[in-house]
Structures are given as structure tokens and as C-alpha cells.
C-alpha atoms as a PDB file:
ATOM      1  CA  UNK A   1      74.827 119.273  68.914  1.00  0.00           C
ATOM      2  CA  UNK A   2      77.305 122.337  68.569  1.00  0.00           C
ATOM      3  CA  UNK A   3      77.135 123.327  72.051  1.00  0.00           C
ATOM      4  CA  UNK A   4      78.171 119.455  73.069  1.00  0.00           C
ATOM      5  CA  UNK A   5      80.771 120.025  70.394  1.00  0.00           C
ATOM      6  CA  UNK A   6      82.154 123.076  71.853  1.00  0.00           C
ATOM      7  CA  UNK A   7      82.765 121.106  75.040  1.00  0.00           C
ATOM      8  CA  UNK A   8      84.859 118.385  73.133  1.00  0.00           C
ATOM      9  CA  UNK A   9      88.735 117.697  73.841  1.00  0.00           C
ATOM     10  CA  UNK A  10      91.223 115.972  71.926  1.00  0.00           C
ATOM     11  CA  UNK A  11      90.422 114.371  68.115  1.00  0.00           C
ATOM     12  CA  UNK A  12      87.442 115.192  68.517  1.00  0.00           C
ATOM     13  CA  UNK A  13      87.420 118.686  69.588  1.00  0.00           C
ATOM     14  CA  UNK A  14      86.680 120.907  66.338  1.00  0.00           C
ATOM     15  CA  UNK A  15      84.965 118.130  64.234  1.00  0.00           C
ATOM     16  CA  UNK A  16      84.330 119.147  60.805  1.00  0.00           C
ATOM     17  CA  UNK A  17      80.384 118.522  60.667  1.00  0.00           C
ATOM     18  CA  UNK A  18      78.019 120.148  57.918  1.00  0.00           C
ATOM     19  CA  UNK A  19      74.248 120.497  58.248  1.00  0.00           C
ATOM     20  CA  UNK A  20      72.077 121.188  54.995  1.00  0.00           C
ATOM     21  CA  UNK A  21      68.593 123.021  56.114  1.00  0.00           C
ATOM     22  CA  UNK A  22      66.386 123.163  54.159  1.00  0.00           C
ATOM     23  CA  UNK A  23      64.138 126.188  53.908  1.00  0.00           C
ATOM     24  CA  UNK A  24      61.466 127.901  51.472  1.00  0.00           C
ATOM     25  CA  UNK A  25      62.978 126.493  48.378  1.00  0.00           C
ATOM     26  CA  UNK A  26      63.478 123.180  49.253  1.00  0.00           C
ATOM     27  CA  UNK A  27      60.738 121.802  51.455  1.00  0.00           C
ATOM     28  CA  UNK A  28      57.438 123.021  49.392  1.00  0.00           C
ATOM     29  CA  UNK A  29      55.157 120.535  50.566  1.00  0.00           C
ATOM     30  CA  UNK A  30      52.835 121.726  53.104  1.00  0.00           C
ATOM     31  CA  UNK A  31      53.784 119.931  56.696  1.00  0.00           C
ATOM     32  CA  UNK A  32      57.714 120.771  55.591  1.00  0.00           C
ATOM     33  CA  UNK A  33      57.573 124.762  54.441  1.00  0.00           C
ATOM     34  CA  UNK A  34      55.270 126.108  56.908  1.00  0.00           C
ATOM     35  CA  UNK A  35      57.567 125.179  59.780  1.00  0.00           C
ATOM     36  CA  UNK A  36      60.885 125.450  61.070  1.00  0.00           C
ATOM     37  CA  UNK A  37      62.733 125.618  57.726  1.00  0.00           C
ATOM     38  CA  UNK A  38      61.303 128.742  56.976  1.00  0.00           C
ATOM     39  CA  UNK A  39      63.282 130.063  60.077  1.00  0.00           C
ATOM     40  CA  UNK A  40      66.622 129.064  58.461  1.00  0.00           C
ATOM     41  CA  UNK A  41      68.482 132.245  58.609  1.00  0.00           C
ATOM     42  CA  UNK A  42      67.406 132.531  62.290  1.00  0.00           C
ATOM     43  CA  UNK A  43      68.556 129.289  63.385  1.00  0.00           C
ATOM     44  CA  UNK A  44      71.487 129.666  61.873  1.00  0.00           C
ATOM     45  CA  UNK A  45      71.847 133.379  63.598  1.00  0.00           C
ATOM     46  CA  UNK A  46      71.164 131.437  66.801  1.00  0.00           C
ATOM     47  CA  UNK A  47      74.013 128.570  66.513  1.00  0.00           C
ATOM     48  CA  UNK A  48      76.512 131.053  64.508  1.00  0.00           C
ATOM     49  CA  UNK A  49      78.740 131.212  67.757  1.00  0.00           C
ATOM     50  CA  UNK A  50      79.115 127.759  67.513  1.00  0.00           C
ATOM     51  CA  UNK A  51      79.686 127.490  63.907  1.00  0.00           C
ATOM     52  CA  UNK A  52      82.410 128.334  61.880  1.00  0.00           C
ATOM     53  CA  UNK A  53      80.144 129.793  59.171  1.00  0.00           C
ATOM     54  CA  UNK A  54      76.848 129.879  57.645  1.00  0.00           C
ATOM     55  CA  UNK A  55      76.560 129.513  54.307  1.00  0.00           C
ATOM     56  CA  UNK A  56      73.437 130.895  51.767  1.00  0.00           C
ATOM     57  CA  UNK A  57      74.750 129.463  48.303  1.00  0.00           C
ATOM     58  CA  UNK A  58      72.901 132.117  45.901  1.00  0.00           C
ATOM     59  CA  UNK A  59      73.760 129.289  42.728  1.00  0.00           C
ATOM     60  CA  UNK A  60      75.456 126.424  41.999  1.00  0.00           C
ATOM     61  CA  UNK A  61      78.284 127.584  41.927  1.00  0.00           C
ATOM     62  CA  UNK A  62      78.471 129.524  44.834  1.00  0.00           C
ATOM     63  CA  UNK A  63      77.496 126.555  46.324  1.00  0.00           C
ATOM     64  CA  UNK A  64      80.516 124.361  45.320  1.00  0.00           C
ATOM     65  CA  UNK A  65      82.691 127.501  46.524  1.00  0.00           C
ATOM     66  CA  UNK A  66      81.115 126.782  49.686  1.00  0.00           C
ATOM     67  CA  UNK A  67      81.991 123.052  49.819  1.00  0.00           C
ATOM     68  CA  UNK A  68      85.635 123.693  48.978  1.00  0.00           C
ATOM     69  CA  UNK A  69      85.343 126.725  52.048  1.00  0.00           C
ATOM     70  CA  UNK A  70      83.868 124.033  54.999  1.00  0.00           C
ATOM     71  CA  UNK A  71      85.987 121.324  53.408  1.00  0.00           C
ATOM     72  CA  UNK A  72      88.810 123.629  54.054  1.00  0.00           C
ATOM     73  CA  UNK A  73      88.024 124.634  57.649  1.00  0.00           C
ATOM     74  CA  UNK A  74      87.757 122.576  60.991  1.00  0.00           C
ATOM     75  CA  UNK A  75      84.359 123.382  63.484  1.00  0.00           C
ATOM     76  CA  UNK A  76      80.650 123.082  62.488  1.00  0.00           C
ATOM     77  CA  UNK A  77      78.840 124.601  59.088  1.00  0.00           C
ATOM     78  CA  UNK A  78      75.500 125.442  58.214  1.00  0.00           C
ATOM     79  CA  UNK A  79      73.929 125.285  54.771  1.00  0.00           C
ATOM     80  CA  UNK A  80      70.793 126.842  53.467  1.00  0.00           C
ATOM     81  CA  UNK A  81      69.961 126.472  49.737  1.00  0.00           C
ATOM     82  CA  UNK A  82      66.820 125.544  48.144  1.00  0.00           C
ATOM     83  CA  UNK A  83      67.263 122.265  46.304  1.00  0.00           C
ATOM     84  CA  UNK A  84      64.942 123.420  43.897  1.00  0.00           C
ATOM     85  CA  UNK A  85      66.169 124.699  40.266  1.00  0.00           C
ATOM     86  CA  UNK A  86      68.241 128.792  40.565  1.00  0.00           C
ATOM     87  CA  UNK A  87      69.832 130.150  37.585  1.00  0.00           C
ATOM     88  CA  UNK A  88      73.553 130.603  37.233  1.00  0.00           C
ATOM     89  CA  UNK A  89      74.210 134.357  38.050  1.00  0.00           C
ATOM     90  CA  UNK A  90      76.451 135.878  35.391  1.00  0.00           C
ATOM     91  CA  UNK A  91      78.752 139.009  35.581  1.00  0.00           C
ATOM     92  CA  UNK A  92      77.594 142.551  35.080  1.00  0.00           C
ATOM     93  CA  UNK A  93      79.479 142.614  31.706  1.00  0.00           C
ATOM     94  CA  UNK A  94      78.008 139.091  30.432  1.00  0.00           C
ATOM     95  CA  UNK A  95      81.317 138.114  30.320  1.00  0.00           C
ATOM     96  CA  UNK A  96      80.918 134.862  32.091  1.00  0.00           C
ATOM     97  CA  UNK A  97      79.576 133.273  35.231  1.00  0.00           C
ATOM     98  CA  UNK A  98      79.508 135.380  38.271  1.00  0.00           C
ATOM     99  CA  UNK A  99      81.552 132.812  40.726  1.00  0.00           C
ATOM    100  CA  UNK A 100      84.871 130.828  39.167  1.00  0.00           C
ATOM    101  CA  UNK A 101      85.328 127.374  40.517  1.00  0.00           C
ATOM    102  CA  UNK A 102      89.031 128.537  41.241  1.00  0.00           C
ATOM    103  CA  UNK A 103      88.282 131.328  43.086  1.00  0.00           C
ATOM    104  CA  UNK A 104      87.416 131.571  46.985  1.00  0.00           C
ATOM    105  CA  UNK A 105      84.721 131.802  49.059  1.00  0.00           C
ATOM    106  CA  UNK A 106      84.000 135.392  50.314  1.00  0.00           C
ATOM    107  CA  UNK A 107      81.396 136.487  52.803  1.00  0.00           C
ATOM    108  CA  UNK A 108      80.074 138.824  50.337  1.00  0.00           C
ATOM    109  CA  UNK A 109      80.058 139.318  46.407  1.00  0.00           C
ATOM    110  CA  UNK A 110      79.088 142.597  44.375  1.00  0.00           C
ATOM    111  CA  UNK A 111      76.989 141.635  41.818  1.00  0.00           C
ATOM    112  CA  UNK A 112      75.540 144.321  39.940  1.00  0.00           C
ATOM    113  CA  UNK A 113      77.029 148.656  39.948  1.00  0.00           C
ATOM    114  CA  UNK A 114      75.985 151.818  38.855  1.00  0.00           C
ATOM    115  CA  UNK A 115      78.073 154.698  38.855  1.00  0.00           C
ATOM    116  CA  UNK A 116      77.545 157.198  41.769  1.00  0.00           C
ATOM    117  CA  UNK A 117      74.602 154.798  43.264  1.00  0.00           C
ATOM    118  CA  UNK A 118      73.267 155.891  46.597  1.00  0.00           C
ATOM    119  CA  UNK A 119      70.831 152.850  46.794  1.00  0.00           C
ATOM    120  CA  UNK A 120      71.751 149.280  47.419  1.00  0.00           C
ATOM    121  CA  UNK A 121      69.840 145.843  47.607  1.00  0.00           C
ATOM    122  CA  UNK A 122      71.621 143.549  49.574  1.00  0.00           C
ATOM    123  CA  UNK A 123      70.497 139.962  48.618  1.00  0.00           C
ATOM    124  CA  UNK A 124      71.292 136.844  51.379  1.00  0.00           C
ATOM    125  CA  UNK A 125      71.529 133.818  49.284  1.00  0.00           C
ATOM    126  CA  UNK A 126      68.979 132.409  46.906  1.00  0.00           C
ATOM    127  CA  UNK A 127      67.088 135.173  46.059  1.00  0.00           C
ATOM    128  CA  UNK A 128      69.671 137.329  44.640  1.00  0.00           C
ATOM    129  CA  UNK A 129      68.894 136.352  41.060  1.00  0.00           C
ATOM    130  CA  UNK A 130      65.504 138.866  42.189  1.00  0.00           C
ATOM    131  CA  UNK A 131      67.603 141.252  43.141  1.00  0.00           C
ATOM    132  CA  UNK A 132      69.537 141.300  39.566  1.00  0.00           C
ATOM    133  CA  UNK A 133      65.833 141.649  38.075  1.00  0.00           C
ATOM    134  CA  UNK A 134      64.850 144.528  40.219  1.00  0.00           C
ATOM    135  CA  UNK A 135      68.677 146.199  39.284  1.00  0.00           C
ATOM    136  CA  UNK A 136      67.501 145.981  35.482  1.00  0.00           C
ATOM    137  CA  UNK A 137      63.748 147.670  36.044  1.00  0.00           C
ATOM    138  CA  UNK A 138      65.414 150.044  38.101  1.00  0.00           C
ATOM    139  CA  UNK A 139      67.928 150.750  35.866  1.00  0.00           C
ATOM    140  CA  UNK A 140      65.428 151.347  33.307  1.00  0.00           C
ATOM    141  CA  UNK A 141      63.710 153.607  35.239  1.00  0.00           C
ATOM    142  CA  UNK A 142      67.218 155.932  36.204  1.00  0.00           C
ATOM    143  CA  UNK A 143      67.212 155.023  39.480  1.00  0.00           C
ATOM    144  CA  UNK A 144      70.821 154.230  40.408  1.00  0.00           C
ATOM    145  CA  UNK A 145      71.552 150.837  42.286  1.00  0.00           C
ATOM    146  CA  UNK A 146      73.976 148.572  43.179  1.00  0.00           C
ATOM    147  CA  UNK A 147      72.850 145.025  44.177  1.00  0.00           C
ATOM    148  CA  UNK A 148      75.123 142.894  46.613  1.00  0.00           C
ATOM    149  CA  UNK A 149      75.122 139.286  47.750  1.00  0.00           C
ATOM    150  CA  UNK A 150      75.874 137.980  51.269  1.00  0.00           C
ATOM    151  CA  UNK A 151      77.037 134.775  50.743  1.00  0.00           C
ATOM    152  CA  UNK A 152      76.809 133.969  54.355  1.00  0.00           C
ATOM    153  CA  UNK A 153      77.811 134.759  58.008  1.00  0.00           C
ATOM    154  CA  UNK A 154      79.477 136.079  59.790  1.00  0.00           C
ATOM    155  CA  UNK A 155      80.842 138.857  58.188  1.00  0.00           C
ATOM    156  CA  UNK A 156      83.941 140.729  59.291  1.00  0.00           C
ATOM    157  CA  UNK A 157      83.936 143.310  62.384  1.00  0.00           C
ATOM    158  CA  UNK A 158      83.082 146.337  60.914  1.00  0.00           C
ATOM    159  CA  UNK A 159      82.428 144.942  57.187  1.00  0.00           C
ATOM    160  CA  UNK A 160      78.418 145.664  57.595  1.00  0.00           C
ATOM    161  CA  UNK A 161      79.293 149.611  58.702  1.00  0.00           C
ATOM    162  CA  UNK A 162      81.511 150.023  55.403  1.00  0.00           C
ATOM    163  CA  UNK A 163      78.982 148.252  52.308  1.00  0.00           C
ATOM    164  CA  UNK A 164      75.973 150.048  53.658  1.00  0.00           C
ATOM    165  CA  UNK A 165      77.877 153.525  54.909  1.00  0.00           C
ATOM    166  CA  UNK A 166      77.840 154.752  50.739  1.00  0.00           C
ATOM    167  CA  UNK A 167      74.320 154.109  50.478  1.00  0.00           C
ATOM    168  CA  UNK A 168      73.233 157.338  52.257  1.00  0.00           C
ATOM    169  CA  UNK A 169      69.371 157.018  50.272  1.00  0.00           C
ATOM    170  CA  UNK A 170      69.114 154.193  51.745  1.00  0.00           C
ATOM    171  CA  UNK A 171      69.592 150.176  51.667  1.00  0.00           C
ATOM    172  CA  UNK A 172      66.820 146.981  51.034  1.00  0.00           C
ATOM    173  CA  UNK A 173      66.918 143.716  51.678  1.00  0.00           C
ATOM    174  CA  UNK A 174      65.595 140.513  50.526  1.00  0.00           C
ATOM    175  CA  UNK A 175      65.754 137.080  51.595  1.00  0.00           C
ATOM    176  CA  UNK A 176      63.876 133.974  52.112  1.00  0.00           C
ATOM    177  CA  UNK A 177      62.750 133.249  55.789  1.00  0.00           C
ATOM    178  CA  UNK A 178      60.945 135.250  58.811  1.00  0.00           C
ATOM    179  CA  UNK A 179      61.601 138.360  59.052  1.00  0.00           C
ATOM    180  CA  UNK A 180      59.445 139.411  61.791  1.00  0.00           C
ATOM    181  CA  UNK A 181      56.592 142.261  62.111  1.00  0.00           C
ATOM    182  CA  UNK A 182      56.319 145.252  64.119  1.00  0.00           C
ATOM    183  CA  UNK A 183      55.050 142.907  66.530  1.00  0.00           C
ATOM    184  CA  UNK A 184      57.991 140.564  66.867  1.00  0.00           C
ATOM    185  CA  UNK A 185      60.789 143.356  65.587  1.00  0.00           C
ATOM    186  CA  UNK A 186      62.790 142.469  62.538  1.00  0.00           C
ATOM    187  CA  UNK A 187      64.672 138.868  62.458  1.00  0.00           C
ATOM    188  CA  UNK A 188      67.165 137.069  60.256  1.00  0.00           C
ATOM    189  CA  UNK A 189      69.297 138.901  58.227  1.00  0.00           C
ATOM    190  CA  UNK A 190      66.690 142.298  57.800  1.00  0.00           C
ATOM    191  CA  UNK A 191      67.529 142.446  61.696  1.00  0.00           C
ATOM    192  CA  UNK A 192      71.436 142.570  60.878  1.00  0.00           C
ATOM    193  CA  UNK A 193      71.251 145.037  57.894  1.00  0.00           C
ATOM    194  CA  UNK A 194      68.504 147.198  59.662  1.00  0.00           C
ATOM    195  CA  UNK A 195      70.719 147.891  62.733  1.00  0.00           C
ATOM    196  CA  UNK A 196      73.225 148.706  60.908  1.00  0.00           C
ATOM    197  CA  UNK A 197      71.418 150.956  59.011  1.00  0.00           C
ATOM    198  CA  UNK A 198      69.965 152.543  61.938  1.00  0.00           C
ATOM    199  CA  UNK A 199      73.598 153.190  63.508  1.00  0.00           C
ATOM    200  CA  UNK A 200      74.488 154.845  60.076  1.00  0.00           C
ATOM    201  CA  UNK A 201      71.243 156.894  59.855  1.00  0.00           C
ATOM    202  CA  UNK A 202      70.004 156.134  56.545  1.00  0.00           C
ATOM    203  CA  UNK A 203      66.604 154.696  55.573  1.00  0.00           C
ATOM    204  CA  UNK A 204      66.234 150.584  55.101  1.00  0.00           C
ATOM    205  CA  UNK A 205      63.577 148.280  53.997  1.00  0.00           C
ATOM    206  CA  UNK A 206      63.352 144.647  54.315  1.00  0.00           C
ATOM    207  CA  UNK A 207      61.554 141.822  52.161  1.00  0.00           C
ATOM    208  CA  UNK A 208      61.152 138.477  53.651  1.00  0.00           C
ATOM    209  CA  UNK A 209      58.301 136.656  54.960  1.00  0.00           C
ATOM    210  CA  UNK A 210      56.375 138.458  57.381  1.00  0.00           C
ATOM    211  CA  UNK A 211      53.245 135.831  57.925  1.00  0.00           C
ATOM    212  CA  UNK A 212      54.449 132.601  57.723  1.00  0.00           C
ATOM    213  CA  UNK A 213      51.239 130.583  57.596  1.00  0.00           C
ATOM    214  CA  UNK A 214      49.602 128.847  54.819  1.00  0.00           C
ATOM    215  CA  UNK A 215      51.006 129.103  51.426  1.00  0.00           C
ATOM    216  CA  UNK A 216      51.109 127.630  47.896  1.00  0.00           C
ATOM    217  CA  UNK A 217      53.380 124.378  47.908  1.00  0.00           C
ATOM    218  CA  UNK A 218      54.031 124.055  44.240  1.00  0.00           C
ATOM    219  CA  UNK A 219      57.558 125.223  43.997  1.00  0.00           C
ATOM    220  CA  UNK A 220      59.469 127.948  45.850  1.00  0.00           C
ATOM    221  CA  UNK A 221      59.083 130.560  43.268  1.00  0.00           C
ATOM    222  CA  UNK A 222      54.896 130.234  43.879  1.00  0.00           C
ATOM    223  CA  UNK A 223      55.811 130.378  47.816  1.00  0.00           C
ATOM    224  CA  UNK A 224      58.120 133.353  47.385  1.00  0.00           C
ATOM    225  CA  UNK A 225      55.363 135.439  45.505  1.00  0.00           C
ATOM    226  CA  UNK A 226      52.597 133.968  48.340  1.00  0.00           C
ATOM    227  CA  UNK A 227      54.823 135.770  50.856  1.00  0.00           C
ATOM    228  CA  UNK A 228      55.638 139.197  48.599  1.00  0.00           C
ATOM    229  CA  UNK A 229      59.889 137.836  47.518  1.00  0.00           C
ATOM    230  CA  UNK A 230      59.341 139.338  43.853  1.00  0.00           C
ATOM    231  CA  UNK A 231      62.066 141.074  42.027  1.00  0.00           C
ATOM    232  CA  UNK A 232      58.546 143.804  42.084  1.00  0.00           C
ATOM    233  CA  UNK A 233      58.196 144.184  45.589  1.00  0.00           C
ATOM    234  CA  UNK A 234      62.440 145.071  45.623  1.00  0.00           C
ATOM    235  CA  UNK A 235      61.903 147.857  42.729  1.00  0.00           C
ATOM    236  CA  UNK A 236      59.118 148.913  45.166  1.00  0.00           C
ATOM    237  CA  UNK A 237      61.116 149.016  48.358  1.00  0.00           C
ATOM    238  CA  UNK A 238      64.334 150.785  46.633  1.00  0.00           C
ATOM    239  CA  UNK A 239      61.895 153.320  44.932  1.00  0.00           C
ATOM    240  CA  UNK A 240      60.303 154.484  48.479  1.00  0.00           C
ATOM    241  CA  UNK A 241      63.302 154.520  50.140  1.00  0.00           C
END
């Protein structure tokens, strides 16, 4: 469908068309979660030159940002949000929620600091409420972090060089699709962050689902902790970076 759009002229050329996939969080039953949604961030990697962005709503909010953003803007859009239940992030102070409904979309949000941090988590989407978990065990522990979102793609040229560049002990990642293996290299989002981590020469690890068969179909939060997405496994990865 986008690449027959890209070959439109006239009115129609540019249509302003929105797809919602649904991916770990939303499709929980069995013939729905164990198949191509889980490969959400990938197929949205795959069409993203046809697209004029890909959104990962990480809340509610975030998610009516991003309705306001594709509203705004002509081409196709890609959604990926569980429709399952995510709490409302908040701000680092507690001083109210983390998004505004007056404020704009942005490609990526800082969600959580620590003075003179050298680690990051860098959380696509849904699962960044995890990430603010792992910040507070971490936190606890002295280990200095800062956690960012990524509300979507594509970033700016350059943008992915200057979040992680500070990070020199090293970056993780979580999200909620394949990932890949050392068999099939790293996918979806890891893939992105990892690269760029590689070019920069500091240490990364990635969380994400690594075998996608069979899994628990209750809810997504079962599913996430069938496939290892705990706020745990992040305070693992940042600690052995």
C-alpha cells in the first residue's frame, strides 16, 4: 500500500493514511501474538521510507500527541501501542504528567536524570514505564542512569550519535518485538541503538524478544515477563554493562 502510494499524482498523491498494528500488548491471544505483530518495530523499520513517521505511544497521552502529529502532517503513519491498560508516566519531580496535551510531538523525550550519569536506558514506546522502574532500583543501588524514550522514527540525522555519545559506560535498550539472536543479528530498534553504539565505541545491551514462540496469552505484562521485558532484566543489563 505505501509503495502504490508513493507512485500517486495529483489529490491523491500524499494521502494522509494511518495504520494501528498491533503488537505484544494488544493481540494476547495465541494465533494473534505469536505472529507478525510481534515484528511491529521491524515492519515499521521496513516501510519507514514510505512513511512519514512511526509512532510507539509510551501512554495515553503520548498517544494523543501522536494523533494531533499525523493529523498535522500529509503521507502515511504507523502506530504501535498495546491496547491493553499502561500507566500515565509522570515527571521526574512528580510535578505532573510527563506529556502536556498542548505540547508537541518529539521523536524523543527524557524521562528520568541523574547527575553526571554515564549509563542510559533508552526505552521505544510502551515499555518505558519498565524502564522508570529499573531507574528507581538502580538509583537505589548508586548506579547513575538516565532513562530516555523514543517516541518513534525516524529520528533526526545525527540525533542517535549525540543521546548515546555521553553514555561512554555504556547504553540498554528495551522494547517489545524481535530483536533477533546471534543467529539472525540484532533487529528492530536494538539494531538502530546497537550500531550506533558500535560507531561510538561504548558497550550496549538490548532487551526484546529473542524467541518468539509460544508464550502466556493472558495479558501483555505475562507475555513481556515470558520473553525476559522486566524492569529486572534492565537493572541487570545496565549493571553488566
Amino acid at each position: 500500500m505505501w509503495q502504490y502510494q508513493r507512485n500517486l499524482t495529483g489529490v491523491n498523491e500524499g494521502l494522509n493514511v494511518t495504520f494501528h498494528l498491533s503488537h505484544v500488548g494488544a493481540c494476547t491471544g495465541r494465533d494473534h501474538f505469536s505472529g507478525w505483530g510481534l515484528d511491529w518495530v521491524n515492519v515499521g523499520l521496513t516501510y519507514l521510507h514510505y512513511l512519514h513517521r512511526f509512532y510507539a505511544p509510551a501512554d495515553a497521552r503520548a498517544a494523543f500527541l501522536t494523533v494531533v502529529d499525523l493529523a498535522a502532517n500529509y503521507g502515511g503513519h504507523v502506530i504501535g501501542i498495546p491496547r491493553d491498560d499502561l500507566p500515565i508516566l509522570e515527571k521526574q519531580d512528580g510535578s505532573g504528567p510527563l506529556w502536556e496535551t498542548t505540547e508537541s510531538w518529539e521523536a524523543v523525550t527524557t524521562y528520568r536524570t541523574t547527575p553526571g550519569a554515564k549509563r542510559a536506558i533508552f526505552a521505544f514506546g510502551a515499555p518505558a514505564f519498565l524502564a522508570g522502574e529499573a531507574f528507581e532500583t538502580l538509583a537505589g543501588r548508586g548506579i547513575a542512569t538516565d532513562v530516555h524514550i523514543v517516541n518513534g522514527l525516524p529520528v533526526s540525522e545525527g540525533e542517535l550519535d549525540r543521546l548515546l555519545g555521553p553514555y561512554t559506560d555504556g547504553v540498554v535498550t528495551i522494547e517489545d518485538g524481535k530483536i533477533g539472536d546471534v543467529t539472525t543479528g540484532l533487529r528492530g530498534f536494538a539494531g538502530l541503538a546497537a550500531t550506533t553504539a558500535s560507531d561510538l565505541g561504548i558497550p550496549s545491551a538490548h532487551i526484546g524478544i529473542t524467541d518468539p514462540r509460544i508464550a502466556p496469552s493472558e495479558g501483555h505484562m505475562e507475555t513481556w515477563e515470558h520473553f525476559g521485558i522486566t524492569a529486572e532484566a534492565v537493572v541487570t543489563a545496565v549493571g553488566g554493562l
